[in-house]
Protein backbone atom coordinates (compact mmCIF):
# COMPACT_ATOMS: atom_id res chain seq x y z
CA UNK A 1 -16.09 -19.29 -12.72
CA UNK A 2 -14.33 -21.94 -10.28
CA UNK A 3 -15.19 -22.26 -6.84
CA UNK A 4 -13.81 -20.19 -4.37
CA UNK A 5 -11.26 -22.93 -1.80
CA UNK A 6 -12.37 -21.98 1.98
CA UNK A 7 -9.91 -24.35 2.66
CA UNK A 8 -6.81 -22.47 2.12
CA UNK A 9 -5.51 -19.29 3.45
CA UNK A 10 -5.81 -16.43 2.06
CA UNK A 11 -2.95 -13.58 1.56
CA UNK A 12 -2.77 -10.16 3.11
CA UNK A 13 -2.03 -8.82 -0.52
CA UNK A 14 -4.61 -11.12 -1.78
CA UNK A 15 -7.46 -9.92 0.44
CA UNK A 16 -6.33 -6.16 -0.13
CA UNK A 17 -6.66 -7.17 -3.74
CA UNK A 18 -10.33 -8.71 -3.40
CA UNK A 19 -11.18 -5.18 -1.94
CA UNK A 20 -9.98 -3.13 -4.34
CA UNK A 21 -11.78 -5.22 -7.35
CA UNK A 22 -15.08 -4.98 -5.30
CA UNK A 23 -14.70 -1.60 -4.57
CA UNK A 24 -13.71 -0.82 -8.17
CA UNK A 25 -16.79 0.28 -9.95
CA UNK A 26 -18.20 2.78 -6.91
CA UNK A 27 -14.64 4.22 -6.67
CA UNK A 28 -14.75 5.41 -10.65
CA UNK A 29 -18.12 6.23 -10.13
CA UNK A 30 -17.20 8.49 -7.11
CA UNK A 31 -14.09 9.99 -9.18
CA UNK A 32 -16.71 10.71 -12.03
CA UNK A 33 -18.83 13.33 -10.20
CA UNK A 34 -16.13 15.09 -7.89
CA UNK A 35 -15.93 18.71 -8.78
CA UNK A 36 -12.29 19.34 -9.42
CA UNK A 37 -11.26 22.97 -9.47
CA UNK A 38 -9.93 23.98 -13.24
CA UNK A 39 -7.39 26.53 -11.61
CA UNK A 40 -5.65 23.90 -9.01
CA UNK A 41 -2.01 23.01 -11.26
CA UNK A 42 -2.46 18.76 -11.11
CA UNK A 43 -0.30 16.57 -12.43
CA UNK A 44 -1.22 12.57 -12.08
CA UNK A 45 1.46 10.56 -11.87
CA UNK A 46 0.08 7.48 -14.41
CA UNK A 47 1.36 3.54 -14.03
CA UNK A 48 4.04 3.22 -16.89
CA UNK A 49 3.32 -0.61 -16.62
CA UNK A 50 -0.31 -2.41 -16.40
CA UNK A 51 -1.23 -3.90 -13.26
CA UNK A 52 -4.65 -5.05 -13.61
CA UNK A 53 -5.83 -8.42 -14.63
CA UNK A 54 -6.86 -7.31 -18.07
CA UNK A 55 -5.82 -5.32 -21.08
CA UNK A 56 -9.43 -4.21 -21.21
CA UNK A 57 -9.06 -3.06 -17.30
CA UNK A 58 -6.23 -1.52 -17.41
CA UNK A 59 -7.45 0.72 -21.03
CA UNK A 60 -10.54 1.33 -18.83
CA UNK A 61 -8.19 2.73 -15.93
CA UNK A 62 -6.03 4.70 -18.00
CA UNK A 63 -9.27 6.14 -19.96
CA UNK A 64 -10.25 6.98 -16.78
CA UNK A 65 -7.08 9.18 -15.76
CA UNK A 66 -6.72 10.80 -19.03
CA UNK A 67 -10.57 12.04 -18.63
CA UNK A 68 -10.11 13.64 -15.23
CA UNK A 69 -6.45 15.17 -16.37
CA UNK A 70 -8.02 17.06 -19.43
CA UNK A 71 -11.08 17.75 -17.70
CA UNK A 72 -9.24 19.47 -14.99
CA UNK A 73 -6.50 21.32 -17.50
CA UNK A 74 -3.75 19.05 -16.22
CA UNK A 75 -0.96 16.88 -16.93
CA UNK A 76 0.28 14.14 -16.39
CA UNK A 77 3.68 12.01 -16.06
CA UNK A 78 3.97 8.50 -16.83
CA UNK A 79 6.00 6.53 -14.11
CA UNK A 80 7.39 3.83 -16.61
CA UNK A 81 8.67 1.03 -14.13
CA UNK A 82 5.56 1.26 -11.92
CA UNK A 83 2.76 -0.36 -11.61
CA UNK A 84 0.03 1.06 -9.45
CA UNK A 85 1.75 1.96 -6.37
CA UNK A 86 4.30 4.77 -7.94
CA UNK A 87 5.03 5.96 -4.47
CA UNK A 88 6.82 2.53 -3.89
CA UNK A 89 8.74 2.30 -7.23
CA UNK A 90 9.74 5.84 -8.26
CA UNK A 91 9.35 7.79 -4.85
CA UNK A 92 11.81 10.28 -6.48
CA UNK A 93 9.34 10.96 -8.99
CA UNK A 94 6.88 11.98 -6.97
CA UNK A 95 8.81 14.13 -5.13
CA UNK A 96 9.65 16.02 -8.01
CA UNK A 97 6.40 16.42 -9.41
CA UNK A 98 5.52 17.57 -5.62
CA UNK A 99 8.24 20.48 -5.91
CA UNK A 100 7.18 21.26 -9.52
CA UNK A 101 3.13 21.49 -8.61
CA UNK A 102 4.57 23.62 -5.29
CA UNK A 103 6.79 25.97 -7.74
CA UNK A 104 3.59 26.49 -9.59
CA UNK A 105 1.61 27.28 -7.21
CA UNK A 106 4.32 29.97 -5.76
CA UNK A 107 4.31 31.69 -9.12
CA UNK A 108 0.38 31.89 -9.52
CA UNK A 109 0.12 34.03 -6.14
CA UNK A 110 2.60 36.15 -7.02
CA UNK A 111 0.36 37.15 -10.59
């Protein structure tokens, strides 16, 4: 592994980065043992396009998704020109998805 440079400055998005990779492991972990209701409708909006460093990562990631989504009875919707920050790319997407899981939810207290 090379040497980290003190020398040089380091980016905003670079240090947000750092944080996230350190944070990585205990933020699976956390998603792991959450108790999700099986009645709540979900949808997860998935990354169409990998953003981590790896192939391996990103597998792990989207392993990760797909496990909660099934455990929980949900579905999902791939955003395919977004990476990890859908919101940012496809913002119409999400709103639709929004309206959808809100239509959803209207019908089930009316049964």
């Amino acid at each position: 592994m090379a040497a980290f440079d003190h020398t040089k400055k380091v980016s905003k998005k670079k240090k947000a980065d750092l944080r996230h990779r350190m944070a990585f492991t205990e933020t699976i972990d956390t998603v792991r043992l959450a108790i999700l209701p099986k009645k709540l409708p979900t949808v997860m909006i998935l990354s169409g396009i990998g953003w981590l460093p790896t192939k391996e990562l990103n597998d792990a990631w989207r392993a990760s998704h797909v496990s909660i989504f099934t455990q929980i009875h949900g579905s999902h919707v791939i955003a395919e020109k977004s990476k990890h920050m859908v919101t940012n790319t496809e913002p119409d997407l999400v709103v639709v998805v929004v309206v959808v899981v809100v239509a959803v939810l209207d019908l089930l207290k009316n049964i």
